[in-house]
C-alpha atoms as a PDB file:
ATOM      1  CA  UNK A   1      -0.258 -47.543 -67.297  1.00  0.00           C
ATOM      2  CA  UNK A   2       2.330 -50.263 -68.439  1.00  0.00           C
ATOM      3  CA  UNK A   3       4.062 -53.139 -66.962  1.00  0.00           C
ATOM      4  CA  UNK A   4       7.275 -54.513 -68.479  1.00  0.00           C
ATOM      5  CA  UNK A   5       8.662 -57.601 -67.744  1.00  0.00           C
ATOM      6  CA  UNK A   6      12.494 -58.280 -68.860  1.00  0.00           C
ATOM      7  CA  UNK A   7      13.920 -61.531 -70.110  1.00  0.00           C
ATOM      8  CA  UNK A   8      17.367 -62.968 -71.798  1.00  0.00           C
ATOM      9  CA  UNK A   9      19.537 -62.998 -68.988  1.00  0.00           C
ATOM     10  CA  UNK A  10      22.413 -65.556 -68.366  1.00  0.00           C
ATOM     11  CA  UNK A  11      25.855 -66.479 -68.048  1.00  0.00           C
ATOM     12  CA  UNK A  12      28.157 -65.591 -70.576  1.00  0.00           C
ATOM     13  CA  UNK A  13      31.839 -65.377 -71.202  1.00  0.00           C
ATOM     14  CA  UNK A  14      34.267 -61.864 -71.841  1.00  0.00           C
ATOM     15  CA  UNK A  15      33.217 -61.287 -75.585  1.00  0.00           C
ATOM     16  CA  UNK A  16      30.086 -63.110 -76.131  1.00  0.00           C
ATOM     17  CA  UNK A  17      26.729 -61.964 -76.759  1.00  0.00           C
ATOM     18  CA  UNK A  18      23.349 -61.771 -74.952  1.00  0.00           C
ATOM     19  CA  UNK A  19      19.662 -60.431 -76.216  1.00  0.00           C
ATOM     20  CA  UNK A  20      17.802 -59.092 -73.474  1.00  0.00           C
ATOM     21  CA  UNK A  21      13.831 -58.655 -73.970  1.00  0.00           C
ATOM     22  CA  UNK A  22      11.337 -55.911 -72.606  1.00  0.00           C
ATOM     23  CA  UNK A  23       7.702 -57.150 -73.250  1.00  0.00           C
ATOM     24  CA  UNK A  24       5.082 -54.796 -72.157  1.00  0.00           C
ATOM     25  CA  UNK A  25       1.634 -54.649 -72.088  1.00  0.00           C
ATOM     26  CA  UNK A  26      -0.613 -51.639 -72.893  1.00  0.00           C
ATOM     27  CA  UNK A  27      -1.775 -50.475 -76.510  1.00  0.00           C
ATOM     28  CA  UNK A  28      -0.165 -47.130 -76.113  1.00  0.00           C
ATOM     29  CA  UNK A  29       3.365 -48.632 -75.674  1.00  0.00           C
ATOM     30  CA  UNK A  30       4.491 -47.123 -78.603  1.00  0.00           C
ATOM     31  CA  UNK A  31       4.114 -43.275 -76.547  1.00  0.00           C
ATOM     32  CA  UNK A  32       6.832 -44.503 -74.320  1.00  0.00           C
ATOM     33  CA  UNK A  33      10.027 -44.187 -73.969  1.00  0.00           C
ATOM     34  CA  UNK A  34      11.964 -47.348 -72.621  1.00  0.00           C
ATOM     35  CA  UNK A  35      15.582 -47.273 -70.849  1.00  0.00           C
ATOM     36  CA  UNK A  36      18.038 -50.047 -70.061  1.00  0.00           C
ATOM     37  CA  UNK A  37      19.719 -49.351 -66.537  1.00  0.00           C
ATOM     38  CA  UNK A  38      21.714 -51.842 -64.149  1.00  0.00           C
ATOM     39  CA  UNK A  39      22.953 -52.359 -60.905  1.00  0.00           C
ATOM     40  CA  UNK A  40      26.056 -54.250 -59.931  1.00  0.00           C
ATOM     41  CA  UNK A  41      26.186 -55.230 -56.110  1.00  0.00           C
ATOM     42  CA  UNK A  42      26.959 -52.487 -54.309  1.00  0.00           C
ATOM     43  CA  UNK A  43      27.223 -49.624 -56.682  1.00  0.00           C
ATOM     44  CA  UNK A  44      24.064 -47.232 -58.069  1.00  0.00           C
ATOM     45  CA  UNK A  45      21.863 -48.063 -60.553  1.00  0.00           C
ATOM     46  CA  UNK A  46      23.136 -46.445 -63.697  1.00  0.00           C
ATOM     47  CA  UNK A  47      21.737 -46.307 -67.330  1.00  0.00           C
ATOM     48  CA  UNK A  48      22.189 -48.195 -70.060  1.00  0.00           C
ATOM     49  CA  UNK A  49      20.496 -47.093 -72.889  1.00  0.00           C
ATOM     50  CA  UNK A  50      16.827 -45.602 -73.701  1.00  0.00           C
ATOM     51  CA  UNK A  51      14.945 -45.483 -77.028  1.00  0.00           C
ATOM     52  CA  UNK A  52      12.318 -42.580 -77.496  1.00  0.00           C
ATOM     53  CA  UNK A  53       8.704 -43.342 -78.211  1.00  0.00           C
ATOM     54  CA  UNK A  54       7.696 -41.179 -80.994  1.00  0.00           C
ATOM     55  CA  UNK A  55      10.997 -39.859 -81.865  1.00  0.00           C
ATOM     56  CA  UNK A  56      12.586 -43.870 -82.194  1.00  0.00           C
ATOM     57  CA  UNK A  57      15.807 -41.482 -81.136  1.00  0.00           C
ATOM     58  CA  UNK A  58      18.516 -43.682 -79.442  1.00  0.00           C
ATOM     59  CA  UNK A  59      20.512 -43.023 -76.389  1.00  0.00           C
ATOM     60  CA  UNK A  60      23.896 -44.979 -74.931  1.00  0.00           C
ATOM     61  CA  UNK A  61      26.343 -45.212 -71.795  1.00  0.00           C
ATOM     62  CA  UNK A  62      29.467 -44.110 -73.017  1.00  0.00           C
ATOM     63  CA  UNK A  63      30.502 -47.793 -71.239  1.00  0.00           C
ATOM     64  CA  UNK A  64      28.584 -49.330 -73.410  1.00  0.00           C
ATOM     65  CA  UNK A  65      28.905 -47.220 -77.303  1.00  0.00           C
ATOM     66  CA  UNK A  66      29.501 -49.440 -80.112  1.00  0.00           C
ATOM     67  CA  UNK A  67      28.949 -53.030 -77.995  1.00  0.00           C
ATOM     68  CA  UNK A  68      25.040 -52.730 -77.097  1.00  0.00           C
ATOM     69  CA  UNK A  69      22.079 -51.607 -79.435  1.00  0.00           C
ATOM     70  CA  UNK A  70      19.272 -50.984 -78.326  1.00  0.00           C
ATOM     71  CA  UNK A  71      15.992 -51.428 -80.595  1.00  0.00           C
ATOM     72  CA  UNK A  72      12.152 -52.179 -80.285  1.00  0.00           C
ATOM     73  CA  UNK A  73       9.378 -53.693 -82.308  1.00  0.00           C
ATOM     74  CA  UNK A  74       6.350 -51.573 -81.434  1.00  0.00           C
ATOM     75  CA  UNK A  75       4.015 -54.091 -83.042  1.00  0.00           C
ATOM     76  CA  UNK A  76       5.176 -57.074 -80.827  1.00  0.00           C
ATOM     77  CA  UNK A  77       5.434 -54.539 -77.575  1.00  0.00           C
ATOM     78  CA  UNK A  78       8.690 -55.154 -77.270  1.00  0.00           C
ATOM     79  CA  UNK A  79      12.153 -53.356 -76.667  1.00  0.00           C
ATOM     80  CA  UNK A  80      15.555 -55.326 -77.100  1.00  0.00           C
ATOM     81  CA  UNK A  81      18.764 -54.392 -76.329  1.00  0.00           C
ATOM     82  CA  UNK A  82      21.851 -56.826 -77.907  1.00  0.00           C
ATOM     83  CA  UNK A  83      24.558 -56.767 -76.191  1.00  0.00           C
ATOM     84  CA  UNK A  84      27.938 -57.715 -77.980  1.00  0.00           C
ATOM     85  CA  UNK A  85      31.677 -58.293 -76.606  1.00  0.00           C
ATOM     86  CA  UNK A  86      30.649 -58.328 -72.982  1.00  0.00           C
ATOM     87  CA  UNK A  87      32.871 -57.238 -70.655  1.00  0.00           C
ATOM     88  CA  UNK A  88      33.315 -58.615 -66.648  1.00  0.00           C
ATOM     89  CA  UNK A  89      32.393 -55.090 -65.912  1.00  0.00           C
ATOM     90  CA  UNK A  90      29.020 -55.670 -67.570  1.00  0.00           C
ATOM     91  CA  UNK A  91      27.699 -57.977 -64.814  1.00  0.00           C
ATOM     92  CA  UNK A  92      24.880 -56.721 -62.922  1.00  0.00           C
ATOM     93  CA  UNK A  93      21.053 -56.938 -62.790  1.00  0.00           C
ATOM     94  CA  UNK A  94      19.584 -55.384 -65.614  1.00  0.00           C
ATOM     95  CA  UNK A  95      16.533 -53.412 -65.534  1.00  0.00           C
ATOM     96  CA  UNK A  96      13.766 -52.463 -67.902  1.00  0.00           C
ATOM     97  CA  UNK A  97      11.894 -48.817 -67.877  1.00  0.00           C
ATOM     98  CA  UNK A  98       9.400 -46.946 -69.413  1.00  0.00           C
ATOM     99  CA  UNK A  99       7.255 -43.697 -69.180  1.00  0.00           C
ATOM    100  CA  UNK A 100       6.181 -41.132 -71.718  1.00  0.00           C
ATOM    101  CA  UNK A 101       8.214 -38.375 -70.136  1.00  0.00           C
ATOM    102  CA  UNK A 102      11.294 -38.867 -69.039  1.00  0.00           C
ATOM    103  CA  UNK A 103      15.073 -37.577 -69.111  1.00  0.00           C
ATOM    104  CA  UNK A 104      16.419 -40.498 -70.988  1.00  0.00           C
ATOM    105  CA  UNK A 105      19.459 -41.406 -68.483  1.00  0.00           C
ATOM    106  CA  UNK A 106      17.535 -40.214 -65.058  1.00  0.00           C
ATOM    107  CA  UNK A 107      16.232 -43.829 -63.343  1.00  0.00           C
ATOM    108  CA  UNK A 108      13.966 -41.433 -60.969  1.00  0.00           C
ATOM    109  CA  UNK A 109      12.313 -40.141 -63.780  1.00  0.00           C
ATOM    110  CA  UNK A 110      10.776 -43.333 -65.110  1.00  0.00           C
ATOM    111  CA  UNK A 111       7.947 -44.629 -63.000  1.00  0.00           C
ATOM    112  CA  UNK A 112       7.184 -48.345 -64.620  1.00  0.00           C
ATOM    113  CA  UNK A 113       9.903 -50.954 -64.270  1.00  0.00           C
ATOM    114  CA  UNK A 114      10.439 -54.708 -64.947  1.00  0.00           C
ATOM    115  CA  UNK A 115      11.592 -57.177 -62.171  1.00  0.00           C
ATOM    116  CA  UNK A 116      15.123 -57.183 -63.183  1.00  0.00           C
ATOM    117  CA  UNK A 117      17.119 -59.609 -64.988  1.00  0.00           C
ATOM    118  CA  UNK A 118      20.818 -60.840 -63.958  1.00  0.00           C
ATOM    119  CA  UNK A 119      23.488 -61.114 -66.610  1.00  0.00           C
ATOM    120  CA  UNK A 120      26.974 -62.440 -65.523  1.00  0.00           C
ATOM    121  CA  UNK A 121      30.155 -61.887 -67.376  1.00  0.00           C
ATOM    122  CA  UNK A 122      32.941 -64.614 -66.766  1.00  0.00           C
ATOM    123  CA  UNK A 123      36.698 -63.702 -67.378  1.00  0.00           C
END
């Protein structure tokens, strides 16, 4: 098993930037794959972005292509995603995911995720 726990969140105006954090525990951290997903008030939780395990192969929202990157430092059990020119539209709570078999933009199919963390975009 794994627990993640996500940090970085804020407040931050149309165009800036914000890091978010995914630390998790568990030596075998580096089998899973990890996805970014959010929920704005009132809609679905959609995805993000994920970042295989073994494969280190990326994955991105077509919302988000070009303005978010999503990386991880296996030896510090940790999976970031930087998030540039932030948009309103980018405000919701943010949620880290992992598992070691997954489809990469399916929430359902990941069964360990973090607590959330809220990032607001101001026009």
């Amino acid at each position: 098993q794994v627990q993640v726990v996500e940090s970085g969140g804020g407040l931050v105006q149309a165009g800036g930037s914000l890091r978010l954090s995914c630390a998790a525990s568990g030596r075998t951290f580096n089998r899973y794959t990890v996805g970014w997903f959010r929920q704005a008030p009132g809609k679905e939780r959609e995805f993000v972005a994920a970042r295989g395990g073994s494969s280190g192969r990326t994955y991105y929202a077509d919302s988000v292509k070009g303005r978010f990157t999503i990386s991880r430092d296996n030896a510090k059990n940790t999976v970031f995603l930087q998030m540039n020119s932030l948009k309103p539209e980018d405000t919701a709570v943010y949620y880290c995911a992992a598992d070691t078999s997954v489809v990469v933009d399916s929430a359902k199919t990941y069964d360990y995720w973090g607590q959330g963390t809220q990032v607001t975009v101001s026009s």
